[in-house]
PDB file of N, CA and C in Angstrom:
ATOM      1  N   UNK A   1     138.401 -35.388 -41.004  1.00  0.00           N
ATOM      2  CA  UNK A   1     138.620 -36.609 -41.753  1.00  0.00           C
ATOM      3  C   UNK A   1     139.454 -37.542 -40.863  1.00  0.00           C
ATOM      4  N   UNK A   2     138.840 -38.542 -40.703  1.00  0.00           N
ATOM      5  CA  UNK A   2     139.768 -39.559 -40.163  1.00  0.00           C
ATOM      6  C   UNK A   2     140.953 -40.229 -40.204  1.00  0.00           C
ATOM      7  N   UNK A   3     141.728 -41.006 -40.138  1.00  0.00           N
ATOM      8  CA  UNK A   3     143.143 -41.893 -40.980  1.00  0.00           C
ATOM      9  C   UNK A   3     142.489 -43.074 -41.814  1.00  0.00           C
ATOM     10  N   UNK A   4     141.087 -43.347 -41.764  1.00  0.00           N
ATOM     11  CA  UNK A   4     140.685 -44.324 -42.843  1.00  0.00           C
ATOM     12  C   UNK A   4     140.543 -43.780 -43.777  1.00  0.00           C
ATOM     13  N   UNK A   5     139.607 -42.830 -43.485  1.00  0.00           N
ATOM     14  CA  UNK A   5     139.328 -41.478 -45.069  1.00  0.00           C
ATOM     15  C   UNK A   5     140.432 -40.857 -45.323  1.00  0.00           C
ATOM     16  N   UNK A   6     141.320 -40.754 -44.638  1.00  0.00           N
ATOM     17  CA  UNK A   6     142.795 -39.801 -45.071  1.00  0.00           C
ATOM     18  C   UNK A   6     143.437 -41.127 -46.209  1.00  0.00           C
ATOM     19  N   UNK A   7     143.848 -42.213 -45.924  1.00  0.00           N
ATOM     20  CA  UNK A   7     144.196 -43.397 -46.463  1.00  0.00           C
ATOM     21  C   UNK A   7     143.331 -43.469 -48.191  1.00  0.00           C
ATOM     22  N   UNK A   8     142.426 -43.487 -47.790  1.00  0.00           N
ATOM     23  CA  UNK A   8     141.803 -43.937 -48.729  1.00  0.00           C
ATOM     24  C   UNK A   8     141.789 -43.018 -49.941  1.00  0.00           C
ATOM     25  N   UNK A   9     141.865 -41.623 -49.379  1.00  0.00           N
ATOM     26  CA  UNK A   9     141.672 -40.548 -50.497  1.00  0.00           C
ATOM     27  C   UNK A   9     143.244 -40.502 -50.919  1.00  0.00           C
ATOM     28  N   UNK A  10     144.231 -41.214 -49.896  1.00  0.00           N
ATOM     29  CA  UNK A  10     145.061 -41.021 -50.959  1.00  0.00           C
ATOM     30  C   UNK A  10     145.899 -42.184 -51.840  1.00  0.00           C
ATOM     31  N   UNK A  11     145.040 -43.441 -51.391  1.00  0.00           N
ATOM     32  CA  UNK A  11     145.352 -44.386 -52.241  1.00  0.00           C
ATOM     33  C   UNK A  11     144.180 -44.086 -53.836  1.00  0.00           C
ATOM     34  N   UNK A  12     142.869 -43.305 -53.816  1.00  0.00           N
ATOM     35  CA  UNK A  12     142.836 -42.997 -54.653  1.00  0.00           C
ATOM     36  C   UNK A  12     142.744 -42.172 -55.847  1.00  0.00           C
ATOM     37  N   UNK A  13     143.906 -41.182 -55.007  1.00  0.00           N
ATOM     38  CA  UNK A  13     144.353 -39.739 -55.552  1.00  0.00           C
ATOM     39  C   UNK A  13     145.532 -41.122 -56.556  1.00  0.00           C
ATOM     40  N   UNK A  14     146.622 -41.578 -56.017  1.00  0.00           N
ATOM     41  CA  UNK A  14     147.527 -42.334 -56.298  1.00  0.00           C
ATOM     42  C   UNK A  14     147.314 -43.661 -57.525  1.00  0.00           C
ATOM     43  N   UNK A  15     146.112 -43.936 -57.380  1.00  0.00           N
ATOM     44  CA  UNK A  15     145.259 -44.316 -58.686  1.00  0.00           C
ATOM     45  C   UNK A  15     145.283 -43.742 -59.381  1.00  0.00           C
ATOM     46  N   UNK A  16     144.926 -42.310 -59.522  1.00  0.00           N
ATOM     47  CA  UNK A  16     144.307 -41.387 -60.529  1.00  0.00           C
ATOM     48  C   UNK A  16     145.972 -40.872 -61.334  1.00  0.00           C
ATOM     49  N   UNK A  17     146.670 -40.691 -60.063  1.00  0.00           N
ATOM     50  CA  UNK A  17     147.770 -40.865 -60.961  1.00  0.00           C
ATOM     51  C   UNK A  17     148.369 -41.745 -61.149  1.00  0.00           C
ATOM     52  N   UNK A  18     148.532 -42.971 -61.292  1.00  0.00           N
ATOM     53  CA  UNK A  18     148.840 -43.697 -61.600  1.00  0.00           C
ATOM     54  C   UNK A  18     148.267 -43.960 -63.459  1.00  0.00           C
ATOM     55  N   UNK A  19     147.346 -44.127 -63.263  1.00  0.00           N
ATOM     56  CA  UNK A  19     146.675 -44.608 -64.298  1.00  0.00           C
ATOM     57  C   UNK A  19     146.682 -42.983 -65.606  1.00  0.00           C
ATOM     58  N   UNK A  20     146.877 -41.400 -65.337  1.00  0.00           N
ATOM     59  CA  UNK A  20     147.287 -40.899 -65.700  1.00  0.00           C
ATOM     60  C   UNK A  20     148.821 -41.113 -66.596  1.00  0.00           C
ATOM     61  N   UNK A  21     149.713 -41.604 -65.459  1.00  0.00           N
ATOM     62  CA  UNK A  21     151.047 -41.412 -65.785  1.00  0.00           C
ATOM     63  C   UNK A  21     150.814 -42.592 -67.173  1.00  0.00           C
ATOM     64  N   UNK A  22     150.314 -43.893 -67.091  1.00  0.00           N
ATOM     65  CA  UNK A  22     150.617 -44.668 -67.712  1.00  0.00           C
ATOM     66  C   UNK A  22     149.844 -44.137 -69.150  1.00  0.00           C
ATOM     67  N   UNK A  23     148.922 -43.518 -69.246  1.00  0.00           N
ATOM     68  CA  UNK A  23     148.466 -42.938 -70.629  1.00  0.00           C
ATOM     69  C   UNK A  23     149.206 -41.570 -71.077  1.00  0.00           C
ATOM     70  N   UNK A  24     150.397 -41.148 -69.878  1.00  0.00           N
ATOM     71  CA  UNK A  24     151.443 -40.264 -70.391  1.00  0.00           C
ATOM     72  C   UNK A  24     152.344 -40.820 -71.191  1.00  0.00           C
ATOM     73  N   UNK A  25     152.728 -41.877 -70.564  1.00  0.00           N
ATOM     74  CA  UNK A  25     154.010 -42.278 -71.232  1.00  0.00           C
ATOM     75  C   UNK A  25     153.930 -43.309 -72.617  1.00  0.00           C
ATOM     76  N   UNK A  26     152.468 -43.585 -72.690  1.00  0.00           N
ATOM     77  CA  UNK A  26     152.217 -44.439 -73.365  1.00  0.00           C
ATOM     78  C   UNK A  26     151.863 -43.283 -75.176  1.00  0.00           C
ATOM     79  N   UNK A  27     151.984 -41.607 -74.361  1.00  0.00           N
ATOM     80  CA  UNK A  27     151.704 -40.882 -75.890  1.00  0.00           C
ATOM     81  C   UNK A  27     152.995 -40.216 -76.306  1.00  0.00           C
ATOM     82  N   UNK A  28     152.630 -40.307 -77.497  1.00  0.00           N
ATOM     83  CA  UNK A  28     153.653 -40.023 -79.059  1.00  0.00           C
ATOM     84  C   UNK A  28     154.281 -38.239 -78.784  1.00  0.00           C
ATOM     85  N   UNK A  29     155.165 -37.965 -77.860  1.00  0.00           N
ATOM     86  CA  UNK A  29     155.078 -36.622 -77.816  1.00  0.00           C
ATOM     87  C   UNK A  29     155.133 -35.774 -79.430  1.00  0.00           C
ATOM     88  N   UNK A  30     156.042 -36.427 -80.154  1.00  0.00           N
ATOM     89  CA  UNK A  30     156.151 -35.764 -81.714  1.00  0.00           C
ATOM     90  C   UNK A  30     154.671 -35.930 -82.436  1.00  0.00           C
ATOM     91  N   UNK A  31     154.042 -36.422 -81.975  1.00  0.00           N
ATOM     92  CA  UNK A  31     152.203 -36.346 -82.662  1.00  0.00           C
ATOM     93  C   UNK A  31     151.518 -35.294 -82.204  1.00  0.00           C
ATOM     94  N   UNK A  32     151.490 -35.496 -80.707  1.00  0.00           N
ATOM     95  CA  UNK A  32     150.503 -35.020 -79.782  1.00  0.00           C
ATOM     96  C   UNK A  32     151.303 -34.121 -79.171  1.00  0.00           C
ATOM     97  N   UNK A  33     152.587 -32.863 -78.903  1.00  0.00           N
ATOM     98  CA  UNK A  33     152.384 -32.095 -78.140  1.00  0.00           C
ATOM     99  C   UNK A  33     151.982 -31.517 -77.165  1.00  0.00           C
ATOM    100  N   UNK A  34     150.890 -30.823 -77.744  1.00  0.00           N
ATOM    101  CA  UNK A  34     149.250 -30.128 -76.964  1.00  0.00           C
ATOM    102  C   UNK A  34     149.199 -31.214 -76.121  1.00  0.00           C
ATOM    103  N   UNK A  35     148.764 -32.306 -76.085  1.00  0.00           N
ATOM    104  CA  UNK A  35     148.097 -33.206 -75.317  1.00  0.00           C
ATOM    105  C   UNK A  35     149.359 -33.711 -74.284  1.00  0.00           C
ATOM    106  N   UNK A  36     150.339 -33.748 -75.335  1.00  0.00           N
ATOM    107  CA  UNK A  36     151.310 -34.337 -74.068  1.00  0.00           C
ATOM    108  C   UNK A  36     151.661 -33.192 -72.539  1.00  0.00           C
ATOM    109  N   UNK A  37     151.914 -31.954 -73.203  1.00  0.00           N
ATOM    110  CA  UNK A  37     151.931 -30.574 -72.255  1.00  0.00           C
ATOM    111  C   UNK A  37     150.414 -30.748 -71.654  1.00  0.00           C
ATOM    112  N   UNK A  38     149.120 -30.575 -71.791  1.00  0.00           N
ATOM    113  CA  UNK A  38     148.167 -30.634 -70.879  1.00  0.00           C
ATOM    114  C   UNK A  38     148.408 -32.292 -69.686  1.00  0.00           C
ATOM    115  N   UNK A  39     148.683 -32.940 -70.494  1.00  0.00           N
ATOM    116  CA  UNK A  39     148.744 -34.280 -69.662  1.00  0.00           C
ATOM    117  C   UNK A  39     149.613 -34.215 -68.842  1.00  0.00           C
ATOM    118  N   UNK A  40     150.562 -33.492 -68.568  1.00  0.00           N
ATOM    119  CA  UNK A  40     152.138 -33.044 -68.202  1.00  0.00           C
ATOM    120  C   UNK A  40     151.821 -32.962 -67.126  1.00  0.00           C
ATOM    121  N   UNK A  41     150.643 -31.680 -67.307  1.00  0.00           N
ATOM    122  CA  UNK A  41     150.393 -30.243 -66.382  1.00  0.00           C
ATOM    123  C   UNK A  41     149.269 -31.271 -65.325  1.00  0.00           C
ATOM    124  N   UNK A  42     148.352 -32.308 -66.090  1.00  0.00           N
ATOM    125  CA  UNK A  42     147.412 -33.252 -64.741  1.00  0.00           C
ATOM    126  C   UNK A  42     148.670 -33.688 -64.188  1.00  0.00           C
ATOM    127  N   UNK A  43     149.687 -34.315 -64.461  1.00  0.00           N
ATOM    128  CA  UNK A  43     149.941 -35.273 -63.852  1.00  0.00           C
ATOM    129  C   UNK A  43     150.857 -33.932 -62.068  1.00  0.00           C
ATOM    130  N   UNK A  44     151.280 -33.485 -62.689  1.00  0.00           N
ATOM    131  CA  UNK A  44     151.926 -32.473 -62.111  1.00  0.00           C
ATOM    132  C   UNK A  44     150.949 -32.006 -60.632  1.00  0.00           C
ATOM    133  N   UNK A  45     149.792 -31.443 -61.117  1.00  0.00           N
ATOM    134  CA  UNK A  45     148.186 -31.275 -60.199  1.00  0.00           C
ATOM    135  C   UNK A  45     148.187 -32.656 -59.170  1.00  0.00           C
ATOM    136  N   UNK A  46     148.548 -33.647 -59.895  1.00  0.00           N
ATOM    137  CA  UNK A  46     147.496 -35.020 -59.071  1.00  0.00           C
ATOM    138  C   UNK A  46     149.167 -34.775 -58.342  1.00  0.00           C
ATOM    139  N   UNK A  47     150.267 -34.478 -58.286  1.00  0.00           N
ATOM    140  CA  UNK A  47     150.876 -34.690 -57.467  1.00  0.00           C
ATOM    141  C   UNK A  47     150.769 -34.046 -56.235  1.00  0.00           C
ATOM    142  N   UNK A  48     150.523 -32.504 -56.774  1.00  0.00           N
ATOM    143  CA  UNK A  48     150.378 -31.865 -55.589  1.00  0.00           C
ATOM    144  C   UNK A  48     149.077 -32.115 -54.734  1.00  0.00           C
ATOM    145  N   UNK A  49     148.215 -32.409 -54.997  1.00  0.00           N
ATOM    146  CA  UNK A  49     146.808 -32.953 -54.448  1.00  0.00           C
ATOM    147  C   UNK A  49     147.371 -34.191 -53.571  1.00  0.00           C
ATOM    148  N   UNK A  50     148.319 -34.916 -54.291  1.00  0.00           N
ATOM    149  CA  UNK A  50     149.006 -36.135 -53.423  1.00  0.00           C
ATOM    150  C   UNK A  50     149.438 -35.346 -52.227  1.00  0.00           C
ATOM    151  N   UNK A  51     150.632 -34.652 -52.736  1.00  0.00           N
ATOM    152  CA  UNK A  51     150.966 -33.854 -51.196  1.00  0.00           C
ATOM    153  C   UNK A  51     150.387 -33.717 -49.947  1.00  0.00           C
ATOM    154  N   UNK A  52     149.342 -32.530 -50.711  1.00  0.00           N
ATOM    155  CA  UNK A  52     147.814 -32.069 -49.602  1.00  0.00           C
ATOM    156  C   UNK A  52     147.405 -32.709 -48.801  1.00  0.00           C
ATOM    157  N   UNK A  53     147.454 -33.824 -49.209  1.00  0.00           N
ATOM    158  CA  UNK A  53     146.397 -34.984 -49.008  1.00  0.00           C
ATOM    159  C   UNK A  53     147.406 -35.343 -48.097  1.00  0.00           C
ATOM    160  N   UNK A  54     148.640 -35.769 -48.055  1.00  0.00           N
ATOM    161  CA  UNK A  54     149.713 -36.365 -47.077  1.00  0.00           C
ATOM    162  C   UNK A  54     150.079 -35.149 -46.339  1.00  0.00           C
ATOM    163  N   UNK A  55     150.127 -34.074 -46.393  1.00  0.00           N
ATOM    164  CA  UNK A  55     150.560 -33.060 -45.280  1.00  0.00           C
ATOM    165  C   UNK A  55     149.571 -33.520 -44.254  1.00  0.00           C
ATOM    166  N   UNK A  56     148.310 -33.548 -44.648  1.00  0.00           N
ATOM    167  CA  UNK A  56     146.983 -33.656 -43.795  1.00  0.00           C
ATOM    168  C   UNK A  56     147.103 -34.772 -42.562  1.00  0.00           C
ATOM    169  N   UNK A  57     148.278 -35.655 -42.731  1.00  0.00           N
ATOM    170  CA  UNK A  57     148.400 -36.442 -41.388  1.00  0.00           C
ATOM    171  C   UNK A  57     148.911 -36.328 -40.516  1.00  0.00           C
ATOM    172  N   UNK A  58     148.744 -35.999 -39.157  1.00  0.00           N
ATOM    173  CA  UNK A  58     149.459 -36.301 -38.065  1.00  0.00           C
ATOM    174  C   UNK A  58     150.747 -36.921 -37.481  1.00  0.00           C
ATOM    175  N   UNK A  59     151.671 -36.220 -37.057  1.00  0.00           N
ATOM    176  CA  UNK A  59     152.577 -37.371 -36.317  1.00  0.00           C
ATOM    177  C   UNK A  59     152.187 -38.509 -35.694  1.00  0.00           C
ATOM    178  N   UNK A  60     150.753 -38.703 -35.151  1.00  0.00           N
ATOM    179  CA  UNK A  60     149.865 -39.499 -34.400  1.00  0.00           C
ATOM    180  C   UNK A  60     149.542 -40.486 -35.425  1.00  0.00           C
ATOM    181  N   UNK A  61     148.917 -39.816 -36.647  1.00  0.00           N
ATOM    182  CA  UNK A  61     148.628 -40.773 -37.498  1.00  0.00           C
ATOM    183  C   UNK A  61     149.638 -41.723 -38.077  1.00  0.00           C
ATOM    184  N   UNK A  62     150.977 -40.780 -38.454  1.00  0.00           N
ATOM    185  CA  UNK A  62     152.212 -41.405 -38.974  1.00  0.00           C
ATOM    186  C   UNK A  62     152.688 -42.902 -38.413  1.00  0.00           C
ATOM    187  N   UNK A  63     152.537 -42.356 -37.056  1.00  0.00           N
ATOM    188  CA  UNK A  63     153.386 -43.317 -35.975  1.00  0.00           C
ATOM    189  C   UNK A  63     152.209 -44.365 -36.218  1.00  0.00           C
ATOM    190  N   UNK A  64     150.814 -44.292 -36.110  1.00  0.00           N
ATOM    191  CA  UNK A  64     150.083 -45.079 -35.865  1.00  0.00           C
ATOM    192  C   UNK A  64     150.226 -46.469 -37.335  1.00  0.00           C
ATOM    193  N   UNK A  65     150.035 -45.571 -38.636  1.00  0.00           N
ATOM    194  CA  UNK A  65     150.349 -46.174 -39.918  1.00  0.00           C
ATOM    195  C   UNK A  65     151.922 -47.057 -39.683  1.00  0.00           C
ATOM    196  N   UNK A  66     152.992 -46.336 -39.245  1.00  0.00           N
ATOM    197  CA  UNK A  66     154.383 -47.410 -39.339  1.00  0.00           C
ATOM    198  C   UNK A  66     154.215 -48.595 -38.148  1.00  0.00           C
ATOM    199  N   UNK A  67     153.152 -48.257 -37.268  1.00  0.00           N
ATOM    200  CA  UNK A  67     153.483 -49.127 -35.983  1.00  0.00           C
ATOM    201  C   UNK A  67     152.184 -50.197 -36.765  1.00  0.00           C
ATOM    202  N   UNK A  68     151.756 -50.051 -37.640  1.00  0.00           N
ATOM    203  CA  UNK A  68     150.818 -51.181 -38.123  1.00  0.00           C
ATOM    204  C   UNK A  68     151.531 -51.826 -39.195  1.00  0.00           C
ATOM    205  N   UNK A  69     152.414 -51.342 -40.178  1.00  0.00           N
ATOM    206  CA  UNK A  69     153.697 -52.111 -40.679  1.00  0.00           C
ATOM    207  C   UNK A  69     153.784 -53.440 -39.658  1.00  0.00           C
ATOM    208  N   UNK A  70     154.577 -54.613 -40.909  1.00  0.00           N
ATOM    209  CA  UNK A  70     155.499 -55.610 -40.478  1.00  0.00           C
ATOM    210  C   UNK A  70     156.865 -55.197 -40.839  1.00  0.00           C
ATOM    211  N   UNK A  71     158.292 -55.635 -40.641  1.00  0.00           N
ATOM    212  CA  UNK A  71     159.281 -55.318 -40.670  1.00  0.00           C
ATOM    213  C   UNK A  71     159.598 -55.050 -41.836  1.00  0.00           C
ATOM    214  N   UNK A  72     159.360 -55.877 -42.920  1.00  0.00           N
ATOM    215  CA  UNK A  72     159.318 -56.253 -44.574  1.00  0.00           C
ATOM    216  C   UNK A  72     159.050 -55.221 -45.083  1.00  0.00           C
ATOM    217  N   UNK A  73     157.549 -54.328 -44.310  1.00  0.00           N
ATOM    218  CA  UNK A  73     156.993 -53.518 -45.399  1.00  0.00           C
ATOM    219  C   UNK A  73     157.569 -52.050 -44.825  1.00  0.00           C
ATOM    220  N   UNK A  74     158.203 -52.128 -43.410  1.00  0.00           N
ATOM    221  CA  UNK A  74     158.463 -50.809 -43.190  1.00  0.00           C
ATOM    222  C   UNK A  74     160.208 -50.791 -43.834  1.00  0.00           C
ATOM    223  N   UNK A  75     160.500 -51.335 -44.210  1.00  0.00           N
ATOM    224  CA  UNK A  75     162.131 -51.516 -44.369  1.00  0.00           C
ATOM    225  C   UNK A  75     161.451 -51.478 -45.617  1.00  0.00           C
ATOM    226  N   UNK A  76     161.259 -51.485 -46.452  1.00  0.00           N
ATOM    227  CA  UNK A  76     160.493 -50.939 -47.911  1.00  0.00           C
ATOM    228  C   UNK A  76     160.287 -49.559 -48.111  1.00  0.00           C
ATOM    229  N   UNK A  77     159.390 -49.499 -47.398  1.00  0.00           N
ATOM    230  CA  UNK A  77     158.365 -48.088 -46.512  1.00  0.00           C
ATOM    231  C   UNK A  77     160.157 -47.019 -46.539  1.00  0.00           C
ATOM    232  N   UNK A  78     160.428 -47.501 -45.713  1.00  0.00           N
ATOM    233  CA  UNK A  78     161.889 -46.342 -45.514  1.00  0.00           C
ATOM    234  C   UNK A  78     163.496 -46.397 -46.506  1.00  0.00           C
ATOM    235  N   UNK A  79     163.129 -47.320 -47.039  1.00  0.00           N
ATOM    236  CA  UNK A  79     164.020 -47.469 -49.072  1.00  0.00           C
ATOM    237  C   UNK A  79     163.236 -45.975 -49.888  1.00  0.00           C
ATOM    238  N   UNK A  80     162.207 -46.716 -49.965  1.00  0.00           N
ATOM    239  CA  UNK A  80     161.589 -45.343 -50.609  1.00  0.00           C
ATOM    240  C   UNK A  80     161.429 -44.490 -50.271  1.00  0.00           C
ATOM    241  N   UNK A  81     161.258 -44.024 -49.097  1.00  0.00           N
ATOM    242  CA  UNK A  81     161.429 -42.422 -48.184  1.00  0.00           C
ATOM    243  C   UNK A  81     163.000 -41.735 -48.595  1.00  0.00           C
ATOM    244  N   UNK A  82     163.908 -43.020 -48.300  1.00  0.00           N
ATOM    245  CA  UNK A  82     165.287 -42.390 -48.591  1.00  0.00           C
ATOM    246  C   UNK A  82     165.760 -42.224 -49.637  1.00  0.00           C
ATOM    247  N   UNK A  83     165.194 -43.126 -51.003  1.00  0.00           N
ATOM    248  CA  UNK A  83     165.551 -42.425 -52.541  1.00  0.00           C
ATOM    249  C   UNK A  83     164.361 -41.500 -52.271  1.00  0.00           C
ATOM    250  N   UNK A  84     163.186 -40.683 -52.099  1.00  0.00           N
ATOM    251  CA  UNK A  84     162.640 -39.744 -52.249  1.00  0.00           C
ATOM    252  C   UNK A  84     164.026 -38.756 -51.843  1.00  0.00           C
ATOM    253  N   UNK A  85     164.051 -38.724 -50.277  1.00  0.00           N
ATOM    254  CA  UNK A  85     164.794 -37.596 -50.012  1.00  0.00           C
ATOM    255  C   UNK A  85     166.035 -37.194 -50.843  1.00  0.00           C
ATOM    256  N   UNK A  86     166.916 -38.618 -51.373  1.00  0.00           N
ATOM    257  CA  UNK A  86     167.683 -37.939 -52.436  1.00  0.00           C
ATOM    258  C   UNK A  86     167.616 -37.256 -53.353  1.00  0.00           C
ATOM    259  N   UNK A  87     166.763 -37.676 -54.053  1.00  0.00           N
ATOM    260  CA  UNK A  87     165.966 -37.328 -55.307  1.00  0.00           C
ATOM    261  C   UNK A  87     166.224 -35.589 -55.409  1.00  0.00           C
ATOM    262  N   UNK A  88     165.499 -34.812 -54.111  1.00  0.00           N
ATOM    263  CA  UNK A  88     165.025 -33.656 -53.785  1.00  0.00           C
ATOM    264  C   UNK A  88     166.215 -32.806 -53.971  1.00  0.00           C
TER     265      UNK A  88
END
């Protein structure tokens, strides 16, 4: 797989959750339960598939993706890398 097809599958793995999360949060857990725990458990899946999908790149690729950044978006790009790493 290339870095276009690597990109792409995971801008639309990142869709899938995206658009997941927002019909998570948008349900009644005191109604729906069941549904909220199965919906839990996709959203949980599409993350790790996110992962997969990002282990799968290269230092080559990495460098290649930040060196195609403008300053704006990599100083963004590395805000969010560094609340990730807190997070952890």
């Amino acid at each position: 797989m290339d870095l276009c097809e690597k990109l792409d599958a995971l801008v639309k793995k990142a869709e899938e959750l995206d658009a997941v999360g927002d019909k998570f949060v948008a349900l009644d857990d005191e109604k729906n339960p069941a549904q909220s725990y199965c919906m839990e458990q996709a959203l949980l899946e599409l993350v790790d598939e996110l992962e997969d999908i990002a282990d799968t790149f290269t230092d080559e690729e990495r460098e290649e993706i930040l060196n195609a950044l403008d300053y704006e978006e990599f100083a963004e790009l590395q805000k969010l890398i560094d609340e990730s790493s807190h997070e952890e």
